[in-house]
C-alpha atoms as a PDB file:
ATOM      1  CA  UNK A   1      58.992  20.384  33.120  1.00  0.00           C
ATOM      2  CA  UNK A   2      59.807  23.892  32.307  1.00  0.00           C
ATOM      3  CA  UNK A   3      61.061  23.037  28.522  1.00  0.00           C
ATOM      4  CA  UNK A   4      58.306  20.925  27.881  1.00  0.00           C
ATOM      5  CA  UNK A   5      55.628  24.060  28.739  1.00  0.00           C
ATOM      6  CA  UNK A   6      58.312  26.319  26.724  1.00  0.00           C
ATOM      7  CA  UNK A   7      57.969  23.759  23.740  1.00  0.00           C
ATOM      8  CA  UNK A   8      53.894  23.522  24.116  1.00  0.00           C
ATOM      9  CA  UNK A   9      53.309  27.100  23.793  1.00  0.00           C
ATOM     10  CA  UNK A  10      55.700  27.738  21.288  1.00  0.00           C
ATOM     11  CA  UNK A  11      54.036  24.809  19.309  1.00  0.00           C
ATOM     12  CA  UNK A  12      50.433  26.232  20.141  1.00  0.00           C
ATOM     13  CA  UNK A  13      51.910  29.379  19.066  1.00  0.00           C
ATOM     14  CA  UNK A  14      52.865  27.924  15.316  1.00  0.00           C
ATOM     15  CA  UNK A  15      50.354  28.614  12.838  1.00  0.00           C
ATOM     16  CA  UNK A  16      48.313  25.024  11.613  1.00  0.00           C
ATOM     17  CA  UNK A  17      49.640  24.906   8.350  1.00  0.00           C
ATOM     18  CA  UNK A  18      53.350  25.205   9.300  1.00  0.00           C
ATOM     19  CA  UNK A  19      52.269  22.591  11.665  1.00  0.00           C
ATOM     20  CA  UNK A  20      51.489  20.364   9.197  1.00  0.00           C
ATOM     21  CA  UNK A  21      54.130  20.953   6.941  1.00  0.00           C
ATOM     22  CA  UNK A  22      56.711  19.943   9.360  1.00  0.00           C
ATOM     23  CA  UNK A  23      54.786  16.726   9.831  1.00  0.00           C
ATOM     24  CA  UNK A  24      55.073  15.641   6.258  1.00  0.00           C
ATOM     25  CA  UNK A  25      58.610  16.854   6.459  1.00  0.00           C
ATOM     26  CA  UNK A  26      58.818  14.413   9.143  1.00  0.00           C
ATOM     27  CA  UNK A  27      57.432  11.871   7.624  1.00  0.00           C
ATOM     28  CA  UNK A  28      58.595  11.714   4.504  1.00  0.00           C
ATOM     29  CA  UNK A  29      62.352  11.649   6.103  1.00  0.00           C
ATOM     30  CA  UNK A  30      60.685   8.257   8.086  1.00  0.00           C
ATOM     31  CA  UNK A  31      60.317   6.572   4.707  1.00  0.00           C
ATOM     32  CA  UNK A  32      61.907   3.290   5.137  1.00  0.00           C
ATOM     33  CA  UNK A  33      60.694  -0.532   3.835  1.00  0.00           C
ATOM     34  CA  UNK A  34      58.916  -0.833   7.127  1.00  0.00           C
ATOM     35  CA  UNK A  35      57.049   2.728   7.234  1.00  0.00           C
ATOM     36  CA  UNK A  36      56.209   3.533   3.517  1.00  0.00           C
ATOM     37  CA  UNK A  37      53.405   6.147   2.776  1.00  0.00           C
ATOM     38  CA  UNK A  38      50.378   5.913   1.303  1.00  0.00           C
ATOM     39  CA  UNK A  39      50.324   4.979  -2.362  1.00  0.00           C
ATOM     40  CA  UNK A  40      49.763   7.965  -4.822  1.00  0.00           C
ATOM     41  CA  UNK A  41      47.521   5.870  -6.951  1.00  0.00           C
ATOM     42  CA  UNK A  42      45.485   2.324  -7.518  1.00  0.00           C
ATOM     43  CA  UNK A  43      48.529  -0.168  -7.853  1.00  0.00           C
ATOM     44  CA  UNK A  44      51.346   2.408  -6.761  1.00  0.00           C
ATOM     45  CA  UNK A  45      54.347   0.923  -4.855  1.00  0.00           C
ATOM     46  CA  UNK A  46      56.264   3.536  -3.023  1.00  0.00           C
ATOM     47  CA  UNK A  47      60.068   2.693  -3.276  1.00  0.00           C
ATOM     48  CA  UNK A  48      63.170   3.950  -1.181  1.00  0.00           C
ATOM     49  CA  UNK A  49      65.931   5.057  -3.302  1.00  0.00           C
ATOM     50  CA  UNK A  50      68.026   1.769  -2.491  1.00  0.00           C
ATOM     51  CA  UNK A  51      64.985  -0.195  -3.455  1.00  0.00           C
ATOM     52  CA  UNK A  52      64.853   1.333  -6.891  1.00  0.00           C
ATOM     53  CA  UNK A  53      68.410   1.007  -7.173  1.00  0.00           C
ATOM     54  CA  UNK A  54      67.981  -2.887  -6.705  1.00  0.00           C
ATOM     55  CA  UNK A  55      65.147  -2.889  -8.624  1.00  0.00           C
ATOM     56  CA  UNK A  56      67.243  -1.492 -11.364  1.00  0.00           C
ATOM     57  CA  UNK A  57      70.166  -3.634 -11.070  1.00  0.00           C
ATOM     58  CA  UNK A  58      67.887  -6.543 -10.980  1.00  0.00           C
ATOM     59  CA  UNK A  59      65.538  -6.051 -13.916  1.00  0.00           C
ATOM     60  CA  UNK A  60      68.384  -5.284 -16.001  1.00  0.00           C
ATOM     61  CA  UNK A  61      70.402  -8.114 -15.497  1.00  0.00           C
ATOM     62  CA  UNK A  62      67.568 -10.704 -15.620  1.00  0.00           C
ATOM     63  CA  UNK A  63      66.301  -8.954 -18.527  1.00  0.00           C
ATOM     64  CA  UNK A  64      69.523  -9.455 -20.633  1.00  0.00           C
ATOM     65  CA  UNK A  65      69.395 -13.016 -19.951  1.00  0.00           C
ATOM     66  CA  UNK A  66      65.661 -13.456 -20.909  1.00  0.00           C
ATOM     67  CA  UNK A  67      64.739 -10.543 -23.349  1.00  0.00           C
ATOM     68  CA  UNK A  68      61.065 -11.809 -23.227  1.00  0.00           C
ATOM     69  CA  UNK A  69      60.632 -11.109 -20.206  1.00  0.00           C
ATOM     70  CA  UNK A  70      58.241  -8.195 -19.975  1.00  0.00           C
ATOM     71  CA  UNK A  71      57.665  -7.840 -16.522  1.00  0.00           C
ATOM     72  CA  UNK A  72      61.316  -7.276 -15.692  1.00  0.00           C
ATOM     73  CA  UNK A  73      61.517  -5.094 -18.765  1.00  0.00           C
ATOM     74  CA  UNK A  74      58.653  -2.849 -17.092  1.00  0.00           C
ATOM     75  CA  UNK A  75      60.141  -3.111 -13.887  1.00  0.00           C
ATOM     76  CA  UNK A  76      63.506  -1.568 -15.514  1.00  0.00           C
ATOM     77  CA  UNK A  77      61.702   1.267 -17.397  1.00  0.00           C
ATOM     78  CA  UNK A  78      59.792   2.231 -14.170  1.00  0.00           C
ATOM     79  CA  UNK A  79      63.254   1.942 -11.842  1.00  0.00           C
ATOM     80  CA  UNK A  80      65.120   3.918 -14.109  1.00  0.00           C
ATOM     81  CA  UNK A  81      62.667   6.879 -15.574  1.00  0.00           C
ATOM     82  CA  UNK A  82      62.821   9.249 -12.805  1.00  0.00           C
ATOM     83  CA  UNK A  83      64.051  11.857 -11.602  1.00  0.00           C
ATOM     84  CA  UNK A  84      64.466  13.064 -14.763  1.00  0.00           C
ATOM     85  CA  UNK A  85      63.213  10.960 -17.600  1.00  0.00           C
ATOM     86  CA  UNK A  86      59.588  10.652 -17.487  1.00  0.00           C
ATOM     87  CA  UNK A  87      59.360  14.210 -16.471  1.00  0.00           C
ATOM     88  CA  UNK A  88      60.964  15.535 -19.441  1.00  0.00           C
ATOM     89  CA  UNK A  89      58.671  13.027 -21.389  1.00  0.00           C
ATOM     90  CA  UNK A  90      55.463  14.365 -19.842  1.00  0.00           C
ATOM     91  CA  UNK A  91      57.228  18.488 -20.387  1.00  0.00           C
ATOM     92  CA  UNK A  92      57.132  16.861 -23.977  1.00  0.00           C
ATOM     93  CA  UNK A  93      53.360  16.297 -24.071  1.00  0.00           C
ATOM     94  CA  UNK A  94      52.555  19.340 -22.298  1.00  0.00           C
ATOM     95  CA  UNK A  95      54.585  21.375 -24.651  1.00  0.00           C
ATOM     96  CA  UNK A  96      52.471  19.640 -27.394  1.00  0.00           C
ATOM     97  CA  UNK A  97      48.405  20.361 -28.331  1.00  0.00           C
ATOM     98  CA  UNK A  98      48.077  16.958 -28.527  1.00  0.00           C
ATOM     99  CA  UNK A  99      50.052  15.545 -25.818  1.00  0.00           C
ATOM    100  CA  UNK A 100      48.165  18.083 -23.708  1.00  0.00           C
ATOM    101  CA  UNK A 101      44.538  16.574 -24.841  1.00  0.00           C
ATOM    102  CA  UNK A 102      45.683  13.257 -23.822  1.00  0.00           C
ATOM    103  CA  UNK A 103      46.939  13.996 -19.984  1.00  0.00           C
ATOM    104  CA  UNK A 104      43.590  15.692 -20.037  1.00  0.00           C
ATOM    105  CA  UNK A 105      41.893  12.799 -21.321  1.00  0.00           C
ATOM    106  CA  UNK A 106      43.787   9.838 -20.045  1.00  0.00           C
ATOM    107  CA  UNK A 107      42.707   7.620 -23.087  1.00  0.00           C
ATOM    108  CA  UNK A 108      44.074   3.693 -22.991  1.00  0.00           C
ATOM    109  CA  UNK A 109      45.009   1.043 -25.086  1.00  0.00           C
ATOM    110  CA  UNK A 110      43.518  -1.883 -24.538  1.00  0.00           C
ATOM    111  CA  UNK A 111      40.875  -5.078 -26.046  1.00  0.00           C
ATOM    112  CA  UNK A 112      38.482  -3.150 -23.634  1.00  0.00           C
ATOM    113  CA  UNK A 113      38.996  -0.110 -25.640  1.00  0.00           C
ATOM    114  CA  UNK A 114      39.844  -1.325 -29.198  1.00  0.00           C
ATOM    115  CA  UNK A 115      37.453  -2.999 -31.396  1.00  0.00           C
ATOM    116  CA  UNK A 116      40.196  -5.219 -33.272  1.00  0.00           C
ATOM    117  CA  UNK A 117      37.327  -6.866 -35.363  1.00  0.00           C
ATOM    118  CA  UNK A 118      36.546  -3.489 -36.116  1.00  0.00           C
ATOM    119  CA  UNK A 119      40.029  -2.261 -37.083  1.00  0.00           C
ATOM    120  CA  UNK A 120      40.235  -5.378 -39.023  1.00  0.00           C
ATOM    121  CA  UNK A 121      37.240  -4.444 -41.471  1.00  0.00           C
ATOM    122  CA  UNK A 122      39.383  -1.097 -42.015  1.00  0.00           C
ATOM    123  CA  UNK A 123      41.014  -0.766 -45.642  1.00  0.00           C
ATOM    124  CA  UNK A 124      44.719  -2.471 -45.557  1.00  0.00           C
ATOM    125  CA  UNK A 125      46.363   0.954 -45.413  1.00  0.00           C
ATOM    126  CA  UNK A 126      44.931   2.446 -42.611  1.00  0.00           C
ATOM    127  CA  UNK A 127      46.583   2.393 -39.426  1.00  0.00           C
ATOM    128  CA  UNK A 128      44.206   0.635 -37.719  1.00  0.00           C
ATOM    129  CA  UNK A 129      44.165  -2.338 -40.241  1.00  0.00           C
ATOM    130  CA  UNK A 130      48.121  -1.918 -39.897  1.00  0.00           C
ATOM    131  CA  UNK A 131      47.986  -2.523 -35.995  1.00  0.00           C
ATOM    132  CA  UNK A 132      45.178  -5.443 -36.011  1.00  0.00           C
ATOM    133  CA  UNK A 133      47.072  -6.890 -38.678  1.00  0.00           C
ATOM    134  CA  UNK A 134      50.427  -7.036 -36.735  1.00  0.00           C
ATOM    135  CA  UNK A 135      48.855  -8.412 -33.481  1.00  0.00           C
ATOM    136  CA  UNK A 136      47.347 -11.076 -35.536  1.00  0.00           C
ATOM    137  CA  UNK A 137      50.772 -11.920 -37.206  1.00  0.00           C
ATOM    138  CA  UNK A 138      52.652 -11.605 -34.250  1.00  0.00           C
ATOM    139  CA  UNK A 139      50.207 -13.710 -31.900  1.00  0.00           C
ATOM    140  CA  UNK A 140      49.805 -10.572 -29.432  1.00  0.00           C
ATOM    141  CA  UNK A 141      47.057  -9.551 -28.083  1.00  0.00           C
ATOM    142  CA  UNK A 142      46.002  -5.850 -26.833  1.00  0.00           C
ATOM    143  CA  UNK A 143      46.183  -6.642 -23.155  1.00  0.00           C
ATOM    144  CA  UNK A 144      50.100  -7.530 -22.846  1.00  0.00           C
ATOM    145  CA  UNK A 145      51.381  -4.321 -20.807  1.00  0.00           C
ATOM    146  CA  UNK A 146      51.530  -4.210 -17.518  1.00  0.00           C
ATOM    147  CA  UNK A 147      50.186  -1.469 -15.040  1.00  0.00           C
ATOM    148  CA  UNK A 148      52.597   0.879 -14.090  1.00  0.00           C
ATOM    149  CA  UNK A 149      53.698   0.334  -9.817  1.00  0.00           C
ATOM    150  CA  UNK A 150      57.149   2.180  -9.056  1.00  0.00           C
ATOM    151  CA  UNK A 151      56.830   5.806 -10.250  1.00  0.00           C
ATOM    152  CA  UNK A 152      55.695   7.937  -7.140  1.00  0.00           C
ATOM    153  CA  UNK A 153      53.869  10.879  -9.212  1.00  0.00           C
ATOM    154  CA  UNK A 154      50.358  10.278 -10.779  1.00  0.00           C
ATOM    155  CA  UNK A 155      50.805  11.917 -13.997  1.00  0.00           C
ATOM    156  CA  UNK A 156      53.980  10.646 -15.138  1.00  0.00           C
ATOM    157  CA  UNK A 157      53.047   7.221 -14.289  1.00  0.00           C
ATOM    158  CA  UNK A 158      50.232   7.820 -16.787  1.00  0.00           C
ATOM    159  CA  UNK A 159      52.821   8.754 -19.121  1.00  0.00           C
ATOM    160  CA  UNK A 160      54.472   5.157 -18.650  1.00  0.00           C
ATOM    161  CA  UNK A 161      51.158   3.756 -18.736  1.00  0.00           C
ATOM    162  CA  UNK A 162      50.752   5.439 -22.213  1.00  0.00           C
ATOM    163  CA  UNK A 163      53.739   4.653 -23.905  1.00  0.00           C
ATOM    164  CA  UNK A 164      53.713   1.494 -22.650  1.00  0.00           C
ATOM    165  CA  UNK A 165      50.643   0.663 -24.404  1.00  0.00           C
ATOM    166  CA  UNK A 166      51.754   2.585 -27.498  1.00  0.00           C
ATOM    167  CA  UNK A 167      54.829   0.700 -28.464  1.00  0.00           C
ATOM    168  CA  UNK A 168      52.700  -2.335 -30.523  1.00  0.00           C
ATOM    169  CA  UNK A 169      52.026   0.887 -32.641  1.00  0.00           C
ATOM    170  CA  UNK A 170      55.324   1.418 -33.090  1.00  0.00           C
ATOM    171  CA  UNK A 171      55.727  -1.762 -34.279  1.00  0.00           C
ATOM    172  CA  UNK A 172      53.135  -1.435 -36.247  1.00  0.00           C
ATOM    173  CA  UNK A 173      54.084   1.680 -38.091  1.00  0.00           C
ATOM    174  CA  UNK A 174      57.812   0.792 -38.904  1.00  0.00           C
ATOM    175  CA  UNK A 175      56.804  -3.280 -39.569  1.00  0.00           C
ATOM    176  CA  UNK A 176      59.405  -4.575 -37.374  1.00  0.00           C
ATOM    177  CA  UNK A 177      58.669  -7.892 -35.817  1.00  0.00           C
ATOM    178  CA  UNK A 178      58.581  -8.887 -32.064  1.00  0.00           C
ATOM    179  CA  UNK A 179      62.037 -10.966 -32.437  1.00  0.00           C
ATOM    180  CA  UNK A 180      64.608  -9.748 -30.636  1.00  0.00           C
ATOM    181  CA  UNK A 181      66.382  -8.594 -33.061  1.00  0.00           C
ATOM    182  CA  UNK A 182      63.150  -6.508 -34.251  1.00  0.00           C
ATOM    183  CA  UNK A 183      62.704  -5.371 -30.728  1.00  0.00           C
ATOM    184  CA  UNK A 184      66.193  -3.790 -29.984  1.00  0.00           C
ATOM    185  CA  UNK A 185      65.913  -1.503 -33.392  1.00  0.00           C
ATOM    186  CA  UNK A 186      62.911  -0.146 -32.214  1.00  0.00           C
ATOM    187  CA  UNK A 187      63.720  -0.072 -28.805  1.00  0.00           C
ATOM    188  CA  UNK A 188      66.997   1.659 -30.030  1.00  0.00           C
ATOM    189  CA  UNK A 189      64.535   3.984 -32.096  1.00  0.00           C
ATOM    190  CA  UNK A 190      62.600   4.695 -29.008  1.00  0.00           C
ATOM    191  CA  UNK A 191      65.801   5.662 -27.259  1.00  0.00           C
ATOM    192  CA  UNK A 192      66.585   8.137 -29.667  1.00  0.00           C
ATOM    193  CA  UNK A 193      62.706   9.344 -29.463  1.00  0.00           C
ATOM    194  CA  UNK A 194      62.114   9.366 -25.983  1.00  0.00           C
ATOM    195  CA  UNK A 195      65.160   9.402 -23.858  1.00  0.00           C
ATOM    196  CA  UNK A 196      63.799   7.044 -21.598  1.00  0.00           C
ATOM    197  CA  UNK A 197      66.947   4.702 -20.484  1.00  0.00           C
ATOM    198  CA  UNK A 198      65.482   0.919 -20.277  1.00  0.00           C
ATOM    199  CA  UNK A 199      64.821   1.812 -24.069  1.00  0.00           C
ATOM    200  CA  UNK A 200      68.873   2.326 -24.370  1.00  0.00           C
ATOM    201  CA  UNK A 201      69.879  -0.408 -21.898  1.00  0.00           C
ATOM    202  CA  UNK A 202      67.330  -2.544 -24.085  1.00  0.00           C
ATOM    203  CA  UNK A 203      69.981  -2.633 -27.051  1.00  0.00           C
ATOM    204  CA  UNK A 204      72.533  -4.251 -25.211  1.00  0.00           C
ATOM    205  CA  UNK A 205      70.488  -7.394 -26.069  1.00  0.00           C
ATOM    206  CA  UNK A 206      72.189  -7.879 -28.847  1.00  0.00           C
ATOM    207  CA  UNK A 207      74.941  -9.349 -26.875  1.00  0.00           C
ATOM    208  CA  UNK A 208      72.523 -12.223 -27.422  1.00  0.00           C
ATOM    209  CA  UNK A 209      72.295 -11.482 -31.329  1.00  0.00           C
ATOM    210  CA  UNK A 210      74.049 -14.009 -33.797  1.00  0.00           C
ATOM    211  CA  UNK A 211      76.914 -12.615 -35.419  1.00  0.00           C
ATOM    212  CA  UNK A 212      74.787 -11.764 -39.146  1.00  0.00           C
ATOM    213  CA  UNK A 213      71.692 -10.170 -36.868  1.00  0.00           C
ATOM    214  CA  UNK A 214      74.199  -8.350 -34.963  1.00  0.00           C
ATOM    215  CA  UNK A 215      76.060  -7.334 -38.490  1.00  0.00           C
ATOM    216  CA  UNK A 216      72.362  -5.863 -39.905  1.00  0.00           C
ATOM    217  CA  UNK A 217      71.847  -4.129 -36.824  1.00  0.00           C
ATOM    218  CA  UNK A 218      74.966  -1.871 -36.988  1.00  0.00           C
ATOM    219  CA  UNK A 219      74.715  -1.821 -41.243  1.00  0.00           C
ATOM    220  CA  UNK A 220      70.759  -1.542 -41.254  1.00  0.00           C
ATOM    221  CA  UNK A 221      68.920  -0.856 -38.538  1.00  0.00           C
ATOM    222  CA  UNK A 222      70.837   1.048 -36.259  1.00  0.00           C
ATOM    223  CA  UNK A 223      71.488   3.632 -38.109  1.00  0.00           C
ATOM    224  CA  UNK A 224      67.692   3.938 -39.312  1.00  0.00           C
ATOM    225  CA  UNK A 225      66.345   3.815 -35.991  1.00  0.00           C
ATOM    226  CA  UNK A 226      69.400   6.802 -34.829  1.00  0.00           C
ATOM    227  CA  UNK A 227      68.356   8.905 -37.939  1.00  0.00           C
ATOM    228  CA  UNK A 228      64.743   8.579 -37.391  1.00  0.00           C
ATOM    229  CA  UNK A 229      64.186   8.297 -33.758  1.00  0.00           C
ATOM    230  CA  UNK A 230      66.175  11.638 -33.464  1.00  0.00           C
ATOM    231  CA  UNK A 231      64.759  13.502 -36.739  1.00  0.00           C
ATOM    232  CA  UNK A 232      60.901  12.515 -36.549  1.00  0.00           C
ATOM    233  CA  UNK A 233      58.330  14.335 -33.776  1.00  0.00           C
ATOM    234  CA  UNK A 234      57.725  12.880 -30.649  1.00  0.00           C
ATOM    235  CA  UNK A 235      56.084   9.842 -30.962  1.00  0.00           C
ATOM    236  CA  UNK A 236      54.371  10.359 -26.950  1.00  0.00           C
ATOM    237  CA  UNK A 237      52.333  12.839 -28.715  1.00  0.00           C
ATOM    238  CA  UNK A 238      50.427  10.323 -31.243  1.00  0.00           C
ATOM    239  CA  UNK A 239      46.735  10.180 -30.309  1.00  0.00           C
ATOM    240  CA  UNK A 240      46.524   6.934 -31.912  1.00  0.00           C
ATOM    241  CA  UNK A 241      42.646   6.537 -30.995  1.00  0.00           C
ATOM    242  CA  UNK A 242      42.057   9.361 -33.579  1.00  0.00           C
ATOM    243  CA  UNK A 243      44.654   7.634 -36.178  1.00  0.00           C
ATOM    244  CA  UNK A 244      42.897   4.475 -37.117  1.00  0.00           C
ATOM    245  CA  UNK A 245      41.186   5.339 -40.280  1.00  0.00           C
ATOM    246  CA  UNK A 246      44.183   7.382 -41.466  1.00  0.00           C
ATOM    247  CA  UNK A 247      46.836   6.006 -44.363  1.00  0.00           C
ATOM    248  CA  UNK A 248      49.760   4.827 -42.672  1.00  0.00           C
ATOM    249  CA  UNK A 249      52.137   5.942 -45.140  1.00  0.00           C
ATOM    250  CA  UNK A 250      50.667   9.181 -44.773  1.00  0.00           C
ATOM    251  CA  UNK A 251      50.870   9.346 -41.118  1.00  0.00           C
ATOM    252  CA  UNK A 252      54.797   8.240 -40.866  1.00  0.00           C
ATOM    253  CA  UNK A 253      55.180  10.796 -43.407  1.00  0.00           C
ATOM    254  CA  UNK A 254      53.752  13.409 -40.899  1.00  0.00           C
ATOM    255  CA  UNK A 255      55.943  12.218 -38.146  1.00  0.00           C
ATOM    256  CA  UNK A 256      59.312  11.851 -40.023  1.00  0.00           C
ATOM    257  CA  UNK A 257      59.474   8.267 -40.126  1.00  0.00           C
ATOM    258  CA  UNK A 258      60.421   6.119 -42.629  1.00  0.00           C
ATOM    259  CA  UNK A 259      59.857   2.322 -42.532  1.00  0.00           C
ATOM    260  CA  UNK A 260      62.694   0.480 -42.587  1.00  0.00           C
ATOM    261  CA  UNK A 261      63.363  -2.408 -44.715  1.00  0.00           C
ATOM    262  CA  UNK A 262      61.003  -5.173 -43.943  1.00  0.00           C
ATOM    263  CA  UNK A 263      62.997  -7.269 -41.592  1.00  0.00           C
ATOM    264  CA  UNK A 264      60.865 -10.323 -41.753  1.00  0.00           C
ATOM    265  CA  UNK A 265      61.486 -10.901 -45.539  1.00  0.00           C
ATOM    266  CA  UNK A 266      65.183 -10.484 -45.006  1.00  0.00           C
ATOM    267  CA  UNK A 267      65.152 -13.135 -42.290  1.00  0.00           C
ATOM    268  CA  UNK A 268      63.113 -15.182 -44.908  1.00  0.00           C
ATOM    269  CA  UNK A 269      65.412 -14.786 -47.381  1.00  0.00           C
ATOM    270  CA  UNK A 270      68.550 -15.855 -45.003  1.00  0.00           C
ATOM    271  CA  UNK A 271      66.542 -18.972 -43.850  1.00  0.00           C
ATOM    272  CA  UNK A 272      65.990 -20.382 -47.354  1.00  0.00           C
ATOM    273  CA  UNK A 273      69.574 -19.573 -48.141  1.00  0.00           C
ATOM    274  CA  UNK A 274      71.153 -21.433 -45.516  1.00  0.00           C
ATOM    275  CA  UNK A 275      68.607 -24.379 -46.537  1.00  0.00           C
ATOM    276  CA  UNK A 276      69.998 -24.664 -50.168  1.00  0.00           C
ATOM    277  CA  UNK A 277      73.471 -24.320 -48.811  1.00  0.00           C
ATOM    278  CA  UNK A 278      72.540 -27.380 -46.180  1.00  0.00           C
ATOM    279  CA  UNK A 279      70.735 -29.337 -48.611  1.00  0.00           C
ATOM    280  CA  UNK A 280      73.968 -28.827 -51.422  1.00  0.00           C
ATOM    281  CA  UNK A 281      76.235 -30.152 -48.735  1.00  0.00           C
ATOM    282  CA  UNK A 282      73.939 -33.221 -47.750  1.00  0.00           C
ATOM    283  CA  UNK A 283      73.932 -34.293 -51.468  1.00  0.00           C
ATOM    284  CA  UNK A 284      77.914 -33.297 -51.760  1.00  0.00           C
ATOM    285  CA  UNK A 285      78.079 -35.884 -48.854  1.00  0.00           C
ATOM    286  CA  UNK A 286      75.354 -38.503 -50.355  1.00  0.00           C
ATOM    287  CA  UNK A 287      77.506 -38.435 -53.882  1.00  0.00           C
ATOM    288  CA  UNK A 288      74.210 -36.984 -55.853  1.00  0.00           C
ATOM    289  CA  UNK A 289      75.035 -33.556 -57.907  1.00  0.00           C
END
């Protein structure tokens, strides 16, 4: 009875704030899969450290075996960005004049936000016409990303959010095609941009490659997506909203970028080789010359 008096006055004792404090402390150390805290933000999923770990492990191996997956791809880039990553991404914008008027103005990319009939009308070397013009030839729409869930702070999951919905812009800019073998040069150019590791873990798709896309990869693209990612500014930073009227040419100029050689005409090209050569050895075998 005595100890329990002795431990009420010396809590009454304890200012309110310290009070408090320790409660958190307490609290936080209580974070389990059955007592998680409240989320930071609409959609948030507080994880445990094994959770993200699983998570991780997970995405990334389901991932590899269906590249077009995007929801395990998201799940990976979330899982993996912190502790460091997406903070050193969001130091990035903050270090920027631009970066910093986006956190301020938390602008998104999305057919609720974009007039694509709009950027359509624009001249066809604007970036705007550039981007509307891709989605239509790729069959994508504005609304493919996902909202970001595992990243505990509010800000950098913004950050996700952002370049998330940037990437089709990316394509855009550089021309490269939503094949896989299109998506692991710029998600190999992204890597070298951003740091963020599902972008690097994102190569080893081409595992899945055949042998001549895996042979451009190391002779072409590869190396332009190494040279690039690492020498051009940082991509984040792009307020894309205020970039639709501008000449593309002019703005990859600007960032350092160069567009790489247009992969869809070189898979053209291979695809009506490898039809003469089939069609030469079908009349070989028929006896016509």
């Amino acid at each position: 009875m005595a100890v329990f008096l002795r431990q009420h006055s010396v809590r009454a004792a304890l200012p309110r704030e310290l009070l408090t404090t320790c409660t958190l402390s307490l609290n936080s150390r209580r974070f389990s899969v059955l007592n998680r805290p409240a989320p930071n933000y609409p959609g948030h999923v507080p994880l445990t450290r094994i959770e993200k770990a699983g998570l991780a492990i997970g995405s990334a191996v389901m991932s590899l075996l269906n590249p077009y997956r995007g929801d395990l791809i998201a799940s990976l880039g979330e899982a993996t960005a912190t502790p460091y990553f997406i903070y050193r991404l969001r130091d990035a914008m903050l270090s920027d004049p631009t970066g910093r008027r986006i956190l301020r103005d938390r602008p998104r990319l999305s057919s609720k936000t974009l007039s694509i009939d709009y950027l359509r009308s624009l001249p066809d070397n604007t970036v705007g016409w550039a981007y509307a013009d891709w989605l239509d030839r790729e069959g994508v729409s504005a609304d493919t990303r996902s909202e970001v869930q595992y990243i505990d702070d509010e800000e950098c999951a913004y950050v996700m959010q952002r370049y998330r919905e940037c990437h089709d812009f990316f394509h855009a800019l550089t021309g490269l095609p939503i094949v896989v073998e299109g998506e692991v040069a710029l998600k190999a150019f992204e890597f070298a941009n951003t740091l963020l590791p599902m972008t690097g873990l994102s190569v080893f798709a081409l595992t899945r490659m055949k042998p001549a896309e895996r042979k451009r990869f190391f002779t072409i693209y590869g190396p332009w997506a190494v040279k690039n990612g690492l020498g051009s500014k940082e991509v984040i930073n792009v307020y894309w909203e205020e970039q639709f009227e501008r000449d593309a040419g002019e703005l990859r100029t600007e960032l350092g970028i160069e567009k790489p050689v247009d992969l869809r005409d070189i898979r053209k090209k291979e695809r009506a080789r490898r039809k003469v050569e089939r069609d030469a050895k079908k009349n070989a075998h028929n006896g016509y010359p």
